[in-house]
Protein backbone atom coordinates (compact mmCIF):
# COMPACT_ATOMS: atom_id res chain seq x y z
CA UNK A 1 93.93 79.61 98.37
CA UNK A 2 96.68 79.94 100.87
CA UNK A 3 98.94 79.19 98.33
CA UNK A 4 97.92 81.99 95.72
CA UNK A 5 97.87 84.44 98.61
CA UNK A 6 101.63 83.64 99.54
CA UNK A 7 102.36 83.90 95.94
CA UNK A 8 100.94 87.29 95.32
CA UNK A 9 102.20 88.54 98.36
CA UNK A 10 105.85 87.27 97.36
CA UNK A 11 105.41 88.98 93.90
CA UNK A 12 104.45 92.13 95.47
CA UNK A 13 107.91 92.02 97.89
CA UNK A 14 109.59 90.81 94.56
CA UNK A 15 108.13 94.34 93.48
CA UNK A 16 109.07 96.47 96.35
CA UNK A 17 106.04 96.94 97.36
CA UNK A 18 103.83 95.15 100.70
CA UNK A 19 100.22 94.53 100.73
CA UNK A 20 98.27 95.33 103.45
CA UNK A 21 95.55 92.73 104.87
CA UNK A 22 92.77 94.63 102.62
CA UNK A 23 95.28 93.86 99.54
CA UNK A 24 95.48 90.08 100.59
CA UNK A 25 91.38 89.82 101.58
CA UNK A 26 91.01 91.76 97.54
CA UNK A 27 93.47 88.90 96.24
CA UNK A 28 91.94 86.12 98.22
CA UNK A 29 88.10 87.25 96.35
CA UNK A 30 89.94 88.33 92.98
CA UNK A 31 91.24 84.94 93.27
CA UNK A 32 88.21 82.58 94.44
CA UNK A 33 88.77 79.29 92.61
CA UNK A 34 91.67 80.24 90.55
CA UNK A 35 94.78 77.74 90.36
CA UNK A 36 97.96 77.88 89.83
CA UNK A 37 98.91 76.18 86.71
CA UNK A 38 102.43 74.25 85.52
CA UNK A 39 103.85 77.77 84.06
CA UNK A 40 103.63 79.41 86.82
CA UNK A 41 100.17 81.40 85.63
CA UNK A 42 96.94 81.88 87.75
CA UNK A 43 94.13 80.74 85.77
CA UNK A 44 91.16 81.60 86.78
CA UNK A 45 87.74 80.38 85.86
CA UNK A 46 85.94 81.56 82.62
CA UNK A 47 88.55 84.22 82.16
CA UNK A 48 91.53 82.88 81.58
CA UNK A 49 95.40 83.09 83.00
CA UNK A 50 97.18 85.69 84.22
CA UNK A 51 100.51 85.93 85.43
CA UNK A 52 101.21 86.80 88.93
CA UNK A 53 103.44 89.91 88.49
CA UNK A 54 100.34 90.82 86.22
CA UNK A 55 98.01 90.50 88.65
CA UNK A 56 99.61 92.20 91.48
CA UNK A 57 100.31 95.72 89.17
CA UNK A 58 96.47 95.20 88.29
CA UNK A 59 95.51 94.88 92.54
CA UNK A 60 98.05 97.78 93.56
CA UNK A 61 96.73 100.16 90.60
CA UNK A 62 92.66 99.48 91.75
CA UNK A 63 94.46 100.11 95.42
CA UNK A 64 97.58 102.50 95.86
CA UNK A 65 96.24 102.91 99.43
CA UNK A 66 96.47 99.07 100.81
CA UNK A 67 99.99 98.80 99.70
CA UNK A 68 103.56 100.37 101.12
CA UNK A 69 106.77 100.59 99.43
CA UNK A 70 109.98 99.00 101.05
CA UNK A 71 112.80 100.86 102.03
CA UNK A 72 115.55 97.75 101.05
CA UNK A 73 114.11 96.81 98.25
CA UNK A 74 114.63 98.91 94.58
CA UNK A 75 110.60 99.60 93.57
CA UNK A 76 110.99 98.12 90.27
CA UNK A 77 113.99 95.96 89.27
CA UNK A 78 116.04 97.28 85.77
CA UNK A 79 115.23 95.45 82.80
CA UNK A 80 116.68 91.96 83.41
CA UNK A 81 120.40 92.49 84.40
CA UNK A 82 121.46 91.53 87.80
CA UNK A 83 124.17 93.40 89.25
CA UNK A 84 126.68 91.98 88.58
CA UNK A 85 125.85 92.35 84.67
CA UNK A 86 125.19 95.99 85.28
CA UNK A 87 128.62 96.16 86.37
CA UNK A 88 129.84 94.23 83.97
CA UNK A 89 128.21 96.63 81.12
CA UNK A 90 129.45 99.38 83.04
CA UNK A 91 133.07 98.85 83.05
CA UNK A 92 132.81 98.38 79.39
CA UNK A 93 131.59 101.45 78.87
CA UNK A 94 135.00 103.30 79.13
CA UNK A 95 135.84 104.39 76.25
CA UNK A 96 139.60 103.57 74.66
CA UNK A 97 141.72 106.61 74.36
CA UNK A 98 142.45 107.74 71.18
CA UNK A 99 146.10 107.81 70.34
CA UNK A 100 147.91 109.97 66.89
CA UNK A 101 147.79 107.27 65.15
CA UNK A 102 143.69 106.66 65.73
CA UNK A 103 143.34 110.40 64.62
CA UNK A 104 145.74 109.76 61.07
CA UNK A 105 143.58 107.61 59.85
CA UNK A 106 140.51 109.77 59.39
CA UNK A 107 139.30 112.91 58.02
CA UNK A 108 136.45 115.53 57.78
CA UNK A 109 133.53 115.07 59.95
CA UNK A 110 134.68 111.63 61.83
CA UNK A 111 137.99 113.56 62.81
CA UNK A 112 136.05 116.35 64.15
CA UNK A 113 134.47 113.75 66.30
CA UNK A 114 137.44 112.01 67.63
CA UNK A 115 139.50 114.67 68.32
CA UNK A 116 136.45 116.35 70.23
CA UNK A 117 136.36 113.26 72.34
CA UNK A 118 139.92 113.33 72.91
CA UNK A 119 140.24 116.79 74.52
CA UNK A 120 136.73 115.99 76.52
CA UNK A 121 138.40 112.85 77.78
CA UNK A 122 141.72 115.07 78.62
CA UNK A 123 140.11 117.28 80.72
């Protein structure tokens, strides 16, 4: 059991949040006889697996009280990009500038556009 507790409690960190002792006794009776199978899931008796990220947004929701939030720690990590992708995506955000020749080649509505952009980007 030990070993489930240390897991869940990881996961919550891994969330930014940390379980109190009431949070870890809850786990340690939510989780009486579970194990811990190959994948990484708890699976626990007559009901099935659950993962453990699963399981610790299901424990903090039934108890917003036993748990604190970290100051280090973001509360919930963005999507799946690490930092270094998100800066990676940022940087290619910036937009190329749009030169005469960009501007000759369209007309109407898309012109409109790009020229608008231009003067924003000018400013």
């Amino acid at each position: 059991m030990a070993d489930l507790e240390t897991f869940i409690l990881a996961e919550s960190r891994r969330q930014g949040c940390q379980p109190d002792q009431r949070a870890i006794r809850q786990a340690g009776i939510d989780l009486a006889g579970a194990v811990l199978t190959s994948q990484g899931l708890i699976h626990l008796p007559g009901l099935g697996a659950i993962s453990a990220s699963d399981f610790t947004r299901s424990l903090r929701a039934r108890m917003p009280e036993a748990f604190t939030t970290t100051e280090d720690e973001p509360q919930r990590p963005v999507g799946n990009l690490t930092s270094t992708m998100m800066a990676e995506v940022a940087a290619s955000r910036k937009q190329a500038r749009i030169t005469d020749a960009d501007l000759a080649r369209f007309t109407g509505v898309t012109r409109q556009h790009m020229e608008e952009r231009r003067r924003a980007a000018q400013k």
